[in-house]
Protein backbone atom coordinates (compact mmCIF):
# COMPACT_ATOMS: atom_id res chain seq x y z
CA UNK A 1 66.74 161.25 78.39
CA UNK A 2 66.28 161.86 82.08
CA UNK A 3 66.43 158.60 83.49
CA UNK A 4 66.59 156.98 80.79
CA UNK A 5 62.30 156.79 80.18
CA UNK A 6 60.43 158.65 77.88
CA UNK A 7 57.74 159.54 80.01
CA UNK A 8 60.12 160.78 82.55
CA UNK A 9 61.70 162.85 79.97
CA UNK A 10 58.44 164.28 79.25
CA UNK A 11 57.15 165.23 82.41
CA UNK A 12 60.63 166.47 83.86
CA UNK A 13 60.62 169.23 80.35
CA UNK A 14 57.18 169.87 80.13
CA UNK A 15 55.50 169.39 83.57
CA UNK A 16 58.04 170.54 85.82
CA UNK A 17 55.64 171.14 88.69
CA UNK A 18 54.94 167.69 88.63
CA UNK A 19 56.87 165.72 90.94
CA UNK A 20 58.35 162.35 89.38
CA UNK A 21 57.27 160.04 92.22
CA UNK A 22 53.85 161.01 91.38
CA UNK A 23 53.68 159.97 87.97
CA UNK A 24 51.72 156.53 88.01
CA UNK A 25 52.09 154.11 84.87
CA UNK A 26 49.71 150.82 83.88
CA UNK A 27 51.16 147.76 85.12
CA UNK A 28 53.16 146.15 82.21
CA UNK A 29 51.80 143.22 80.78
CA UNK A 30 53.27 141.24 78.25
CA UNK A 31 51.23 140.99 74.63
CA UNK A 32 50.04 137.13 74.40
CA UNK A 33 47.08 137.60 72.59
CA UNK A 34 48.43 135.33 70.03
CA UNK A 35 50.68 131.72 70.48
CA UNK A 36 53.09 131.16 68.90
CA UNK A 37 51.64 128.39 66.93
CA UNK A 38 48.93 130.83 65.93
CA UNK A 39 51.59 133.71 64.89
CA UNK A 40 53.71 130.95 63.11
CA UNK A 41 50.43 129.70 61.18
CA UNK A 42 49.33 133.60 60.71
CA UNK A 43 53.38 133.92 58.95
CA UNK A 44 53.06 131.03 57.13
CA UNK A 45 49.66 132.43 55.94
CA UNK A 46 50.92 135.42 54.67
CA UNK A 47 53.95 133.75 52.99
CA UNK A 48 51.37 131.65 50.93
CA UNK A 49 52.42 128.38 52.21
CA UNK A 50 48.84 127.36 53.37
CA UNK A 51 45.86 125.36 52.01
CA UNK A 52 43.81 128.07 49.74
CA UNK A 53 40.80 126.36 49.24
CA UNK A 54 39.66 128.69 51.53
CA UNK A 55 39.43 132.47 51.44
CA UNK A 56 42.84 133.39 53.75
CA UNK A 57 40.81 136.11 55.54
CA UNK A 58 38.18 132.89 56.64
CA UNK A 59 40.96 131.04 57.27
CA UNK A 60 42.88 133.98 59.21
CA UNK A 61 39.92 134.37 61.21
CA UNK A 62 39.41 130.90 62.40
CA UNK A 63 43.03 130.36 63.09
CA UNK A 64 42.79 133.53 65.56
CA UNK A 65 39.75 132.64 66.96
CA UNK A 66 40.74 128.49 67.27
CA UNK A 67 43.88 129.69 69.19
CA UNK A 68 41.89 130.95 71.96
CA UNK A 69 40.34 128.02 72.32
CA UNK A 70 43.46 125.47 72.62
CA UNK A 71 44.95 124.33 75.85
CA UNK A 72 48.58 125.13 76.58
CA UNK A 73 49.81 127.82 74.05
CA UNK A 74 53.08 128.89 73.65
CA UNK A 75 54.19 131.75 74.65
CA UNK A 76 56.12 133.63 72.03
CA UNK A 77 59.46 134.07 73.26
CA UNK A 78 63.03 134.68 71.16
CA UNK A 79 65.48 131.73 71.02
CA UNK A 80 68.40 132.21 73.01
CA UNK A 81 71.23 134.27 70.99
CA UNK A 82 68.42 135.85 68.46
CA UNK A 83 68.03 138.77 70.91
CA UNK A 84 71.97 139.57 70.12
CA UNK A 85 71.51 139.06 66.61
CA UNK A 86 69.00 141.48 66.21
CA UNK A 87 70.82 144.20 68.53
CA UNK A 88 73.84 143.32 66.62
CA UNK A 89 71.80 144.26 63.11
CA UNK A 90 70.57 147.24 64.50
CA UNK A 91 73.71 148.64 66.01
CA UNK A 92 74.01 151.67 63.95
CA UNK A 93 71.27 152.91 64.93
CA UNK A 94 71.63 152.21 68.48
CA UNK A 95 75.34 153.67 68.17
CA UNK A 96 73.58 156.52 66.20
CA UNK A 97 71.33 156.75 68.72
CA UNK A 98 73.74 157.04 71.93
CA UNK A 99 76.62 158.84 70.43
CA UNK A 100 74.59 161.98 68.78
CA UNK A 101 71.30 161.84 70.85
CA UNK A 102 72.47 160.63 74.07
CA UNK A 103 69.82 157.84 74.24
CA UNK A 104 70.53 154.49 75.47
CA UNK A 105 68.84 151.68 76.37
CA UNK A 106 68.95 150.03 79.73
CA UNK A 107 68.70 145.93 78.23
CA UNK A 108 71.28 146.20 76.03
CA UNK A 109 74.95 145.94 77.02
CA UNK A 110 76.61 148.10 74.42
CA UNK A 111 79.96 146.26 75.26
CA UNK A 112 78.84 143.22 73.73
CA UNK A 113 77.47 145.04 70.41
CA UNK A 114 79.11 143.31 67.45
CA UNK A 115 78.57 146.19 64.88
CA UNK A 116 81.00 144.32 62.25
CA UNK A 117 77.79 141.95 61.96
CA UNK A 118 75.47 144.98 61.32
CA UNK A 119 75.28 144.80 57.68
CA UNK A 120 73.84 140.83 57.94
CA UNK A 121 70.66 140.74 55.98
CA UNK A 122 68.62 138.82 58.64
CA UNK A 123 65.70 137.40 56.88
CA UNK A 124 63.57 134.66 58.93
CA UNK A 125 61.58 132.22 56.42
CA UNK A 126 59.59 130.90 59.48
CA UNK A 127 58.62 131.83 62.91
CA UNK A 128 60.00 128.68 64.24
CA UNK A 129 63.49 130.05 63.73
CA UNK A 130 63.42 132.71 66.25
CA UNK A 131 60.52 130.99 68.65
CA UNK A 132 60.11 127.44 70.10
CA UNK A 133 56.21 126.53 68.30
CA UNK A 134 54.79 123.03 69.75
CA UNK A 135 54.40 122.12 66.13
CA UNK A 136 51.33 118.97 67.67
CA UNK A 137 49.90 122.11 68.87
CA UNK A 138 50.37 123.94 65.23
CA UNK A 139 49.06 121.24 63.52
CA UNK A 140 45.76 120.75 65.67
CA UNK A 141 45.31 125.02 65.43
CA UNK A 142 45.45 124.41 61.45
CA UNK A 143 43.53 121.70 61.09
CA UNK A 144 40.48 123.05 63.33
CA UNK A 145 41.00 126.50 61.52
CA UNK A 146 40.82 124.90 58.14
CA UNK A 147 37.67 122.91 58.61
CA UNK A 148 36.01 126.19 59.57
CA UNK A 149 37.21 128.01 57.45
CA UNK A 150 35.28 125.71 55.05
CA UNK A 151 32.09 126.18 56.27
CA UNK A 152 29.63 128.78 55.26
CA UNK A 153 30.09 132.21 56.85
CA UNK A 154 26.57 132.08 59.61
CA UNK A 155 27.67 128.67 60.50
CA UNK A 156 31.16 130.18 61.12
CA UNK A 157 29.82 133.15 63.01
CA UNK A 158 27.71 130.86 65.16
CA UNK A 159 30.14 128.52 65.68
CA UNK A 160 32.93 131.11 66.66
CA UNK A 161 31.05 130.64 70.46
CA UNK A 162 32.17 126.77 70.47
């Protein structure tokens, strides 16, 4: 790839009149549109290990639309060392990747690759292993989520503003 970014490697092949200082990009934001307390509760959701007395999409819903409204969330962000783990898991491809394609990746330090580790099944049972989750935080998200999820769906629609 010509310098190593895609959309570099694009324009240099297919717009060649196009000079590369000209090419303009969105400023890069990171994705928070979800806490981590919010994407561990959403996990734990889909792993069934929630209160169904309430319809999961309801209860979905309000947990998505209660996170928005708490103070202070959590920015998901990988435990130190999980990064490696899951460059070490994936280092076929990466070596795949580099040694018959040519393409590397800037953030990763191929030096420090432990491919012996690659076959590890990595299986997380909760998002808490890989993120710090305020669990106070969790538990306030869930509990506010539940009790709306309870509610009838035009009270929930006209409560979604509060």
């Amino acid at each position: 790839m010509f310098d190593g970014d895609i959309a570099t490697d694009f324009a240099s092949k297919h717009l060649p009149n196009l000079a590369q200082h000209d090419l303009t990009r969105a400023e890069r934001t990171a994705n928070t549109s979800l806490s981590a307390e919010a994407m561990s509760l959403l996990y734990d959701c889909n792993q069934g290990r929630l209160n169904w007395a309430v319809l999961p999409q309801d209860l979905i819903n309000q947990i998505i639309k209660a996170d928005r409204k708490f103070d202070q969330p959590t920015k998901p962000r990988l435990l130190p060392g999980i990064a490696q783990t899951l460059i070490n898991w994936s280092a076929p491809d990466l070596f795949w990747l580099r040694d018959t394609k040519d393409i590397t990746f800037p953030s990763v330090d191929y030096n420090t690759v432990k491919s012996d580790q690659s076959t590890d099944s990595i299986h997380f049972a909760q998002v808490e292993q890989f993120c710090t989750v305020n669990a106070d935080r969790k538990a306030a998200l869930y509990a506010r989520a539940k009790k709306r999820a309870r509610l009838p769906k035009p009270v929930q629609r006209w409560l979604a503003n509060w």
